[in-house]
PDB file of N, CA and C in Angstrom:
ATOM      1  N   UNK A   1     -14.275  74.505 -54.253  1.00  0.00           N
ATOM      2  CA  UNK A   1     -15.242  75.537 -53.889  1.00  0.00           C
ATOM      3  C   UNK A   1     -15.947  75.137 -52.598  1.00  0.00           C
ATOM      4  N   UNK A   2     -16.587  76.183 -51.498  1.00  0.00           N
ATOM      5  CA  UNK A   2     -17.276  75.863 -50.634  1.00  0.00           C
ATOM      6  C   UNK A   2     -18.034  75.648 -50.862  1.00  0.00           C
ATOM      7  N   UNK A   3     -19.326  75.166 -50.128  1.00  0.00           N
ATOM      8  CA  UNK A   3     -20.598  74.810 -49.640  1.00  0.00           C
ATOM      9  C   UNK A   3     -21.105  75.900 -50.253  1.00  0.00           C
ATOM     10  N   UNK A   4     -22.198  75.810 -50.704  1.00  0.00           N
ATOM     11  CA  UNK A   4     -23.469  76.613 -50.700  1.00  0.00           C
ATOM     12  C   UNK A   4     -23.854  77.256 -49.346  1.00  0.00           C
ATOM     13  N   UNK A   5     -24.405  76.985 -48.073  1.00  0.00           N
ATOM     14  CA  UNK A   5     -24.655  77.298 -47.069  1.00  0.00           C
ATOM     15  C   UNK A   5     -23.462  77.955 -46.298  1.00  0.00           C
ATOM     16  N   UNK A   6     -22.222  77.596 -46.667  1.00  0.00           N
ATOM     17  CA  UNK A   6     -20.650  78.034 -46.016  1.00  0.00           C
ATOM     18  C   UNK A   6     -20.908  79.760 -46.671  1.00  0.00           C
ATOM     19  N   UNK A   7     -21.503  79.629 -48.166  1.00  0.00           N
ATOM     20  CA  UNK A   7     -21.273  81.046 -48.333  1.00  0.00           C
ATOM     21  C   UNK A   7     -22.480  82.007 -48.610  1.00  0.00           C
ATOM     22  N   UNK A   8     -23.686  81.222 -48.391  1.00  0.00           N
ATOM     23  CA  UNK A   8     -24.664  82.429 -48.404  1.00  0.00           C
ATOM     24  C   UNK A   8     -25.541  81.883 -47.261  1.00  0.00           C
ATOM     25  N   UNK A   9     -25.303  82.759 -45.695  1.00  0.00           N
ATOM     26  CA  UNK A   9     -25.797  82.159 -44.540  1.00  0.00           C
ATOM     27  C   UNK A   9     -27.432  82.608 -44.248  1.00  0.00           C
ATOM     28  N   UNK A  10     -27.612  83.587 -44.969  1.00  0.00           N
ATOM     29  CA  UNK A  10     -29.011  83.748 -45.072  1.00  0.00           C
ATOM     30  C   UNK A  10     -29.626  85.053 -45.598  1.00  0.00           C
ATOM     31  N   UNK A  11     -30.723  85.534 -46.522  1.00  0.00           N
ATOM     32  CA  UNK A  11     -31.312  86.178 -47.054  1.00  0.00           C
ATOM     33  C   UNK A  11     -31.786  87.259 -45.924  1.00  0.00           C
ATOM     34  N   UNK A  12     -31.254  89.160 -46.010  1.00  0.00           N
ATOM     35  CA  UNK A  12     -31.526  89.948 -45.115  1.00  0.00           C
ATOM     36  C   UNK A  12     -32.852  90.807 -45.566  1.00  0.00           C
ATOM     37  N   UNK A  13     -34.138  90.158 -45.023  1.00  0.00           N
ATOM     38  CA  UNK A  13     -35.694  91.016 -45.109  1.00  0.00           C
ATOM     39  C   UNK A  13     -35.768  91.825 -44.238  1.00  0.00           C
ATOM     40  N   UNK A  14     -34.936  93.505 -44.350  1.00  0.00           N
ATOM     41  CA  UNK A  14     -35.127  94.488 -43.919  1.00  0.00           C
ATOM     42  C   UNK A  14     -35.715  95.593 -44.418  1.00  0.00           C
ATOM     43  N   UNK A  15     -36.147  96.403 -43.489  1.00  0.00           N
ATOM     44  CA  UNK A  15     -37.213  97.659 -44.023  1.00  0.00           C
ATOM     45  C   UNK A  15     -35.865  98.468 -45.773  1.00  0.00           C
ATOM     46  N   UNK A  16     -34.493  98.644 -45.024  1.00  0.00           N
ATOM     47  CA  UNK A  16     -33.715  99.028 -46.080  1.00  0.00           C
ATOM     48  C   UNK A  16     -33.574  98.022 -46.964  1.00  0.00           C
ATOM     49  N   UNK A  17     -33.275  96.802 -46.736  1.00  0.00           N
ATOM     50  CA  UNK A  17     -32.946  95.494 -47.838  1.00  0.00           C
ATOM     51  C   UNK A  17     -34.371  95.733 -48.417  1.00  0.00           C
ATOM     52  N   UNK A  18     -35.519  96.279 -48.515  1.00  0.00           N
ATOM     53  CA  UNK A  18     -36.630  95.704 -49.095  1.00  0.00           C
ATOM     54  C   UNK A  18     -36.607  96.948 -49.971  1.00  0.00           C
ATOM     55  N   UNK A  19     -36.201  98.405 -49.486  1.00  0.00           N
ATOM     56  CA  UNK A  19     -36.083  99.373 -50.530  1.00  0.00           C
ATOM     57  C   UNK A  19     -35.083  99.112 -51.306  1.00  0.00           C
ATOM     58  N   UNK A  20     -34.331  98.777 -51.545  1.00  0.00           N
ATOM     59  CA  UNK A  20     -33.512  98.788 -52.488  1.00  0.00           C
ATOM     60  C   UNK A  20     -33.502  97.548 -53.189  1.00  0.00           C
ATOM     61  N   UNK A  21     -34.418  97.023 -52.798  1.00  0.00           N
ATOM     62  CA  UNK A  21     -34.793  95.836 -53.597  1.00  0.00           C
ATOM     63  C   UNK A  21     -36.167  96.031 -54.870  1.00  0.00           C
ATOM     64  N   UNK A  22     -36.954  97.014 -54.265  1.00  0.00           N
ATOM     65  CA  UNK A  22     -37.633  97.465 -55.324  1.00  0.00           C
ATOM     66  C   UNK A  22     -37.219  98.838 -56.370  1.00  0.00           C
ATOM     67  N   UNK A  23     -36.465  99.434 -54.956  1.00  0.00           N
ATOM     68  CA  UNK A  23     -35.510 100.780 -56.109  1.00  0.00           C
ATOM     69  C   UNK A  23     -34.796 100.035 -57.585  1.00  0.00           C
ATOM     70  N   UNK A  24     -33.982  99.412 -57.514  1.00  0.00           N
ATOM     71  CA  UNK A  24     -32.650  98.625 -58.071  1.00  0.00           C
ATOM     72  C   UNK A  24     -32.540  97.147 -58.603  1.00  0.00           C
ATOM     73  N   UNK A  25     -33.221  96.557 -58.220  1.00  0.00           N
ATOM     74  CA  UNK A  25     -32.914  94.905 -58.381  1.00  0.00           C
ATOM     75  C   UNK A  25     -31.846  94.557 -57.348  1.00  0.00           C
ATOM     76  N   UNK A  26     -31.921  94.795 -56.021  1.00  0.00           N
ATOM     77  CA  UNK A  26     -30.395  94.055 -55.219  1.00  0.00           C
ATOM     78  C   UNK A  26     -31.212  93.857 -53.935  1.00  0.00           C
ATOM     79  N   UNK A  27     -30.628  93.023 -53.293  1.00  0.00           N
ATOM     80  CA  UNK A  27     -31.165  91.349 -52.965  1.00  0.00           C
ATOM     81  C   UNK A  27     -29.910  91.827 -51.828  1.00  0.00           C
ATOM     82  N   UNK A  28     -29.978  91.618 -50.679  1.00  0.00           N
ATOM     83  CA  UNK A  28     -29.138  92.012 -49.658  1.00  0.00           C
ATOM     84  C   UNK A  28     -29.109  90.251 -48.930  1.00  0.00           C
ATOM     85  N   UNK A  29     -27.741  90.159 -48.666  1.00  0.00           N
ATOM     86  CA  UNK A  29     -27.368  88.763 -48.253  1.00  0.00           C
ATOM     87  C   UNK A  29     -26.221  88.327 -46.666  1.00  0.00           C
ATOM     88  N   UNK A  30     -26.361  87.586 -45.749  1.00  0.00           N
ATOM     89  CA  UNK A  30     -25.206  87.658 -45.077  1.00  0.00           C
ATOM     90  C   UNK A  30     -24.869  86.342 -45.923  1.00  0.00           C
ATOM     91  N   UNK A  31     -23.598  86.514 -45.935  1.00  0.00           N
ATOM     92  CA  UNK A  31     -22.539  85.437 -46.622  1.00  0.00           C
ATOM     93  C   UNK A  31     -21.566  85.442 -45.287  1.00  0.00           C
ATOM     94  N   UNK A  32     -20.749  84.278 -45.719  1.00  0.00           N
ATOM     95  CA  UNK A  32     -19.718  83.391 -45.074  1.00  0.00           C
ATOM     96  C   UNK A  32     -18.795  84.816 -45.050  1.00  0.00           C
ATOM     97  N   UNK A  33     -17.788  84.689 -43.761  1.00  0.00           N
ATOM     98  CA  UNK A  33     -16.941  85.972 -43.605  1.00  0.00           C
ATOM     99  C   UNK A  33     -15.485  85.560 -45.002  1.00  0.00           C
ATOM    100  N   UNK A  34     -15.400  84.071 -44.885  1.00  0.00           N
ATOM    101  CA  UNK A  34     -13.899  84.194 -45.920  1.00  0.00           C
ATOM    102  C   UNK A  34     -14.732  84.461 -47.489  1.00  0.00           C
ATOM    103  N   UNK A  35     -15.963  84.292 -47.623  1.00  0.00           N
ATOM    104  CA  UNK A  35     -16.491  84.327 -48.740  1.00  0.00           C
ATOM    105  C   UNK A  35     -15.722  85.547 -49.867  1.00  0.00           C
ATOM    106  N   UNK A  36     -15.563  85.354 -50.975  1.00  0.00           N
ATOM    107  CA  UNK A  36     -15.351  86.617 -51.752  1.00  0.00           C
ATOM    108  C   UNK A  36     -16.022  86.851 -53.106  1.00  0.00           C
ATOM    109  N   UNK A  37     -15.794  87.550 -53.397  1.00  0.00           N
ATOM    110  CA  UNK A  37     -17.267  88.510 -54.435  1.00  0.00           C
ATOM    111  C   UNK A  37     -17.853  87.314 -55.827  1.00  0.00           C
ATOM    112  N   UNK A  38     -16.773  86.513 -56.730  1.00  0.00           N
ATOM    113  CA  UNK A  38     -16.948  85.685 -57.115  1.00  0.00           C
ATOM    114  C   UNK A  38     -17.354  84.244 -56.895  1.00  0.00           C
ATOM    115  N   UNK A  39     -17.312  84.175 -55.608  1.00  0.00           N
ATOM    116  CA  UNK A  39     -17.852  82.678 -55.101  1.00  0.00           C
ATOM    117  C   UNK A  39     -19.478  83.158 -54.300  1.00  0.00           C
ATOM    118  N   UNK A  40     -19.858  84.104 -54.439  1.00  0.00           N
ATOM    119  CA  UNK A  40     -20.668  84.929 -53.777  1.00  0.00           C
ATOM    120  C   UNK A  40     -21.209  84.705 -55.325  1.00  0.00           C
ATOM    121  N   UNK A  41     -21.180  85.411 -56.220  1.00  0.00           N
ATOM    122  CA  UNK A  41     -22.188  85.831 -57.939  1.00  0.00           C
ATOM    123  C   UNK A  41     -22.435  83.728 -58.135  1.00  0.00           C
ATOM    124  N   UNK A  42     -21.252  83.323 -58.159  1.00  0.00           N
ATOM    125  CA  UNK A  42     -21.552  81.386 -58.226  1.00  0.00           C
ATOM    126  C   UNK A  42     -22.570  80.956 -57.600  1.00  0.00           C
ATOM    127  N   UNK A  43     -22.278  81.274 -56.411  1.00  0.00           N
ATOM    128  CA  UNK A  43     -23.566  80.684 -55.557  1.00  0.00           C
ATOM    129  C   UNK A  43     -24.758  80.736 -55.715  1.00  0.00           C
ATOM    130  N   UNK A  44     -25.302  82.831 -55.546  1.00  0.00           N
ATOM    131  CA  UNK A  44     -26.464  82.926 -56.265  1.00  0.00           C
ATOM    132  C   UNK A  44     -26.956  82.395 -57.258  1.00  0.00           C
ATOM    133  N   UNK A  45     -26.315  82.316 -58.098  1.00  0.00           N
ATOM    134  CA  UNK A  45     -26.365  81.646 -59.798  1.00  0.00           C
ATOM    135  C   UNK A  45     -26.881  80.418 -59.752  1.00  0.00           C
ATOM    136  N   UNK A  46     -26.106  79.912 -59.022  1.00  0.00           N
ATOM    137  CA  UNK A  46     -26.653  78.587 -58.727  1.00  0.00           C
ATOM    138  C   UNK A  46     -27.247  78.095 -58.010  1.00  0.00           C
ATOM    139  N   UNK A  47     -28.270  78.728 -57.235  1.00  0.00           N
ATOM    140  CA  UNK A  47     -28.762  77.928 -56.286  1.00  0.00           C
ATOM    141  C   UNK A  47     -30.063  78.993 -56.636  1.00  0.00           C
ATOM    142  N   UNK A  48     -29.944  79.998 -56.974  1.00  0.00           N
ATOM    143  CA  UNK A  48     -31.586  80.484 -57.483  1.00  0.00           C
ATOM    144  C   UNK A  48     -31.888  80.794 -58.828  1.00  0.00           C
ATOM    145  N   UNK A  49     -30.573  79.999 -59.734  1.00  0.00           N
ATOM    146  CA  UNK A  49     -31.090  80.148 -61.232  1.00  0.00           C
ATOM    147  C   UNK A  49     -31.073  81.790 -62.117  1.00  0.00           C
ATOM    148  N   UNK A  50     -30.550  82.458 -61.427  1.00  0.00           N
ATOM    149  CA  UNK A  50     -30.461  83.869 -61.810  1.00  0.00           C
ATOM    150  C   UNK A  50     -29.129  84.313 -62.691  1.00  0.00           C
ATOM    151  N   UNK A  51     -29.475  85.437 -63.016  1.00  0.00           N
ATOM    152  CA  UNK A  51     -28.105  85.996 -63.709  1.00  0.00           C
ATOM    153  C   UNK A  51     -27.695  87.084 -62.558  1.00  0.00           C
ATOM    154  N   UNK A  52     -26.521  86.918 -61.957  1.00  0.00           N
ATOM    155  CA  UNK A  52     -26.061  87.849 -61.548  1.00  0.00           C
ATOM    156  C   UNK A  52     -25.380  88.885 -62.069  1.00  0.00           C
ATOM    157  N   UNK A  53     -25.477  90.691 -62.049  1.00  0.00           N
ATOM    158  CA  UNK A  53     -24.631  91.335 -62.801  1.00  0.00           C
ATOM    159  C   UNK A  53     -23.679  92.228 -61.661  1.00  0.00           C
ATOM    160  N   UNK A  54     -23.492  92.187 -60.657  1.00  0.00           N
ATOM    161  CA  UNK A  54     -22.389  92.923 -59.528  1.00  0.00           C
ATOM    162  C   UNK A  54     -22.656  92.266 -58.484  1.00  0.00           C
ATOM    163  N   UNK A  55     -21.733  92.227 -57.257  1.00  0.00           N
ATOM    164  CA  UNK A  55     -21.966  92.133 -56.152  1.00  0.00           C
ATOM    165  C   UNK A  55     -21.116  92.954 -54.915  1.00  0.00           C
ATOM    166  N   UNK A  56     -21.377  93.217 -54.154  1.00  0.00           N
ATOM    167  CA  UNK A  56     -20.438  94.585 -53.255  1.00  0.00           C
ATOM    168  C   UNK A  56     -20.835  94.031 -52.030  1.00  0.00           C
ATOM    169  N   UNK A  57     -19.579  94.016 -50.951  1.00  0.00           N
ATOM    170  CA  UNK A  57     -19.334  93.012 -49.800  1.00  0.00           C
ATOM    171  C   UNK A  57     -19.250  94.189 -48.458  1.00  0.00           C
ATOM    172  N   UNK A  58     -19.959  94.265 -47.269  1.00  0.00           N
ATOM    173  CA  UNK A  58     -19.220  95.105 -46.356  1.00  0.00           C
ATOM    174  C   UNK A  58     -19.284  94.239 -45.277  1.00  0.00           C
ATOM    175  N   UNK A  59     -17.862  93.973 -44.441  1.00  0.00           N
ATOM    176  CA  UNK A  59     -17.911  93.805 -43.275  1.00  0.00           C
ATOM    177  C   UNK A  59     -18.407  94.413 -42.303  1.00  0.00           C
ATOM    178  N   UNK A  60     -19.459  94.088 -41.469  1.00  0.00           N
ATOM    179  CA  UNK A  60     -19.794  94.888 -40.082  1.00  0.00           C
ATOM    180  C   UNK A  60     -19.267  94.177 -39.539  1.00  0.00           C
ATOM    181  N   UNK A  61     -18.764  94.964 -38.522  1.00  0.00           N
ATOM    182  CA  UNK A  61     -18.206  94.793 -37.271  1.00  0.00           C
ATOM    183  C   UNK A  61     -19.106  94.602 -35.992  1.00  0.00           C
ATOM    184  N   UNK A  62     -18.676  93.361 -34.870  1.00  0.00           N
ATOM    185  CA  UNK A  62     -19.688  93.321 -34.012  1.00  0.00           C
ATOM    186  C   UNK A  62     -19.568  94.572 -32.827  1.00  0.00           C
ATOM    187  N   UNK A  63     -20.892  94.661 -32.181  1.00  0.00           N
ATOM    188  CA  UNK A  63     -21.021  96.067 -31.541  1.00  0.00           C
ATOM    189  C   UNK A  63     -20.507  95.142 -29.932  1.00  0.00           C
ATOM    190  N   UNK A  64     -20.224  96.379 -28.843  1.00  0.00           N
ATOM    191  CA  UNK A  64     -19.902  95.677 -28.086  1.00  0.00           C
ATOM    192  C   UNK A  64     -21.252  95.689 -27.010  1.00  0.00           C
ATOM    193  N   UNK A  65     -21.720  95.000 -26.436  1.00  0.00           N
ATOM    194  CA  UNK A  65     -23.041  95.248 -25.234  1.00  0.00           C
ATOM    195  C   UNK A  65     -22.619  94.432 -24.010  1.00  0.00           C
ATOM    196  N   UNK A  66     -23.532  95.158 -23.467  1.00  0.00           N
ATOM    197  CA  UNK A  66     -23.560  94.130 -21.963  1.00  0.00           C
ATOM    198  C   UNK A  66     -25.052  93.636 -21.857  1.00  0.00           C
ATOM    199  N   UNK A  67     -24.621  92.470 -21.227  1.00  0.00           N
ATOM    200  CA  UNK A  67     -25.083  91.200 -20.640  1.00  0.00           C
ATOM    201  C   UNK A  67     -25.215  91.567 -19.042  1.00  0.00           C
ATOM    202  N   UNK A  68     -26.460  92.127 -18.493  1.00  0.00           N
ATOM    203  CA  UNK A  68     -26.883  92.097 -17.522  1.00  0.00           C
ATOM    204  C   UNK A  68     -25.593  92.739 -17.020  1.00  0.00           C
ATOM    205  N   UNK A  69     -24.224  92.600 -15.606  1.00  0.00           N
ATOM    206  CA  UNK A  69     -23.383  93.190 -15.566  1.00  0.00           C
ATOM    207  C   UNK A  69     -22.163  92.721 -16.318  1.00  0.00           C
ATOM    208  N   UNK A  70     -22.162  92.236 -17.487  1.00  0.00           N
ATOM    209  CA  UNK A  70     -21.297  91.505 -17.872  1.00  0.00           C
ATOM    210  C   UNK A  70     -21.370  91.703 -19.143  1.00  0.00           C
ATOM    211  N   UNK A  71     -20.036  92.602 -20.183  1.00  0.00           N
ATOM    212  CA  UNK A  71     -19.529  92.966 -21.267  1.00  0.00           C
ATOM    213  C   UNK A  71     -19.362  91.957 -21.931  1.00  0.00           C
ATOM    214  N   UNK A  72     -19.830  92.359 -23.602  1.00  0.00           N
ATOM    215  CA  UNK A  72     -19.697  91.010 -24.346  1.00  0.00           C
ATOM    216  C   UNK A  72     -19.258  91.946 -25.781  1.00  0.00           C
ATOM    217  N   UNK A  73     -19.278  91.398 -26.541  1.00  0.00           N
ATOM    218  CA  UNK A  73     -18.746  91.611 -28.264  1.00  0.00           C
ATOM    219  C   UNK A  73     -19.783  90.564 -29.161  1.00  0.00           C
ATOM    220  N   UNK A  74     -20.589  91.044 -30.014  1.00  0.00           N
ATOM    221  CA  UNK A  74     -20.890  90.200 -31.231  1.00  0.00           C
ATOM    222  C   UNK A  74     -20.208  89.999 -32.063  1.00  0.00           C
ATOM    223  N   UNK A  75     -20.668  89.033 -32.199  1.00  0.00           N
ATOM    224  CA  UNK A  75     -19.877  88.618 -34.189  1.00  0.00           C
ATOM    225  C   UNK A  75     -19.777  89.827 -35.003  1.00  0.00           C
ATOM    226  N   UNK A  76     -18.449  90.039 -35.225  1.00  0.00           N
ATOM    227  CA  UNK A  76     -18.140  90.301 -36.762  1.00  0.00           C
ATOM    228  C   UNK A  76     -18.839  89.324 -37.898  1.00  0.00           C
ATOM    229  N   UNK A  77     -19.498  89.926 -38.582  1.00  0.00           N
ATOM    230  CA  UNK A  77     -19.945  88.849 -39.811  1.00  0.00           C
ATOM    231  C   UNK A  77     -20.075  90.099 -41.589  1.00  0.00           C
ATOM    232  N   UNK A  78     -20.508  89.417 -42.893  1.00  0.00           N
ATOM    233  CA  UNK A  78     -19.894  90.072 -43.795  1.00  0.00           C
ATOM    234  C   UNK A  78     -21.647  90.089 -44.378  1.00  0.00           C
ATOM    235  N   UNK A  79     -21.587  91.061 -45.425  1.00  0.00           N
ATOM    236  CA  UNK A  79     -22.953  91.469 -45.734  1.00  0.00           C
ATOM    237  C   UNK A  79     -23.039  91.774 -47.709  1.00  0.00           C
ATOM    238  N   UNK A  80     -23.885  91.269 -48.449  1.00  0.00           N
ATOM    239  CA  UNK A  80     -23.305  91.129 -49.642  1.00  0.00           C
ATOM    240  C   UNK A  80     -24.316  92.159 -50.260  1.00  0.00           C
ATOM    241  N   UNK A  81     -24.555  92.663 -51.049  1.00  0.00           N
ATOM    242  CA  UNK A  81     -25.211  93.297 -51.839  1.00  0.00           C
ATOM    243  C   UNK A  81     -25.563  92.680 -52.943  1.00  0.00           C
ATOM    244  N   UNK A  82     -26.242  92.379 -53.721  1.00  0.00           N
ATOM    245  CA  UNK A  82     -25.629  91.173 -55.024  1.00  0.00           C
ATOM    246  C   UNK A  82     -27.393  91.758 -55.636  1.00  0.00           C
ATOM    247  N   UNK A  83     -26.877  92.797 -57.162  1.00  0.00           N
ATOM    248  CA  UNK A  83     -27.834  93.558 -58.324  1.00  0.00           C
ATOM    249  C   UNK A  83     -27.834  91.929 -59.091  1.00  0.00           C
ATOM    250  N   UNK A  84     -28.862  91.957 -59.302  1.00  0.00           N
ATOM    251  CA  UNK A  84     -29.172  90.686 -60.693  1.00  0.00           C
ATOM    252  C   UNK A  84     -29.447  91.555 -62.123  1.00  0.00           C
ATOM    253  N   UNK A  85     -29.385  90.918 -62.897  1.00  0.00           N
ATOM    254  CA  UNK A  85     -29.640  91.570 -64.214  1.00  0.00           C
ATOM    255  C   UNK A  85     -31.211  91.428 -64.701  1.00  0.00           C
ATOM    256  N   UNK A  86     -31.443  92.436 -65.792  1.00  0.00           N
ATOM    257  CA  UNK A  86     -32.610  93.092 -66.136  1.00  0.00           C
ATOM    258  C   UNK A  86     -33.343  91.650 -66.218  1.00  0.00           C
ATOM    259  N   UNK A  87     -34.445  91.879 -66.041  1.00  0.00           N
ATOM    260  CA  UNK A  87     -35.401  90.686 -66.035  1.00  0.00           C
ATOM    261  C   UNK A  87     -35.368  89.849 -65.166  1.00  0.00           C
ATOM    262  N   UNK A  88     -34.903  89.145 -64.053  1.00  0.00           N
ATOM    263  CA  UNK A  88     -34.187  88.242 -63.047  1.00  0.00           C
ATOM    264  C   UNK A  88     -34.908  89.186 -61.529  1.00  0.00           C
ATOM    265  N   UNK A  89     -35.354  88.119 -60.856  1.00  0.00           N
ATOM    266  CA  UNK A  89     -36.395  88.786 -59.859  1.00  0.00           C
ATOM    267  C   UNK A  89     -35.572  87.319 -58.547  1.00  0.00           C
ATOM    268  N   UNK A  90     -35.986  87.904 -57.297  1.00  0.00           N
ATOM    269  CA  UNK A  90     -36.491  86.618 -56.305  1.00  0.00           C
ATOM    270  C   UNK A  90     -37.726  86.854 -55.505  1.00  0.00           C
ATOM    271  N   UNK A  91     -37.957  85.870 -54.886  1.00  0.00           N
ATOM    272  CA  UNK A  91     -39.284  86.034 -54.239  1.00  0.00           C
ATOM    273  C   UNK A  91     -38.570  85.785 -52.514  1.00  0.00           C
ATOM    274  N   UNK A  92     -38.799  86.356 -52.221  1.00  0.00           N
ATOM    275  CA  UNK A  92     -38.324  85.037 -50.083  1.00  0.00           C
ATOM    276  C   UNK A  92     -39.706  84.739 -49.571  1.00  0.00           C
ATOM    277  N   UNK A  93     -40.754  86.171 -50.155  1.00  0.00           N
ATOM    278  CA  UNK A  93     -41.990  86.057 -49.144  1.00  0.00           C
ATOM    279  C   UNK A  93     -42.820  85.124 -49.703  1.00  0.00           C
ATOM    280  N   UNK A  94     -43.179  84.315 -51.088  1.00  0.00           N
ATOM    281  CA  UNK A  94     -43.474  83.179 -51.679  1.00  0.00           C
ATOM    282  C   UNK A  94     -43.250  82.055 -51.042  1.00  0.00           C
ATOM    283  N   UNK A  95     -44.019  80.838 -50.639  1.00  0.00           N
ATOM    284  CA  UNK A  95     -44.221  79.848 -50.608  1.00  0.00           C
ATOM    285  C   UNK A  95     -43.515  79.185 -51.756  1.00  0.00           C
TER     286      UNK A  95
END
């Protein structure tokens, strides 16, 4: 199995990640791009003690911009969705 950090690269605190975090119970995540849906529910599990009950993966694609006169491409990177089960909360904005 990978790393912990290989597959959950960091917790997404957005105006949408924060609604649907109080709509639903789901916790919006960038994960590792080879990551897949079961090493994704492991991780959580284990590293914040939770029960996970689904998780749903979308690749974004990087946009292309320019750099002053000079064209560039971002990262492609992968985006997790991951519902915990009834009772099972996280905090990010906690100390």
């Amino acid at each position: 199995m990978a790393e912990l950090h290989d597959i959950i690269v960091r917790p997404l605190v957005t105006e949408k990640a924060v609604k649907a975090e109080a709509a639903e119970s789901t916790y919006v995540f960038e994960v590792g791009e080879t990551a897949n849906k079961l090493q994704i529910k492991e991780a959580i599990e284990r590293y914040f003690n939770v029960k996970v009950d689904d998780v749903r993966t979308v690749n974004v694609r990087g946009k292309f911009k320019r750099f002053g006169r000079f064209y560039g491409k971002r990262s492609n990177w992968k985006k997790a969705y991951v519902t915990l089960a009834q009772g099972h909360t996280l905090n990010f904005l906690e100390a």
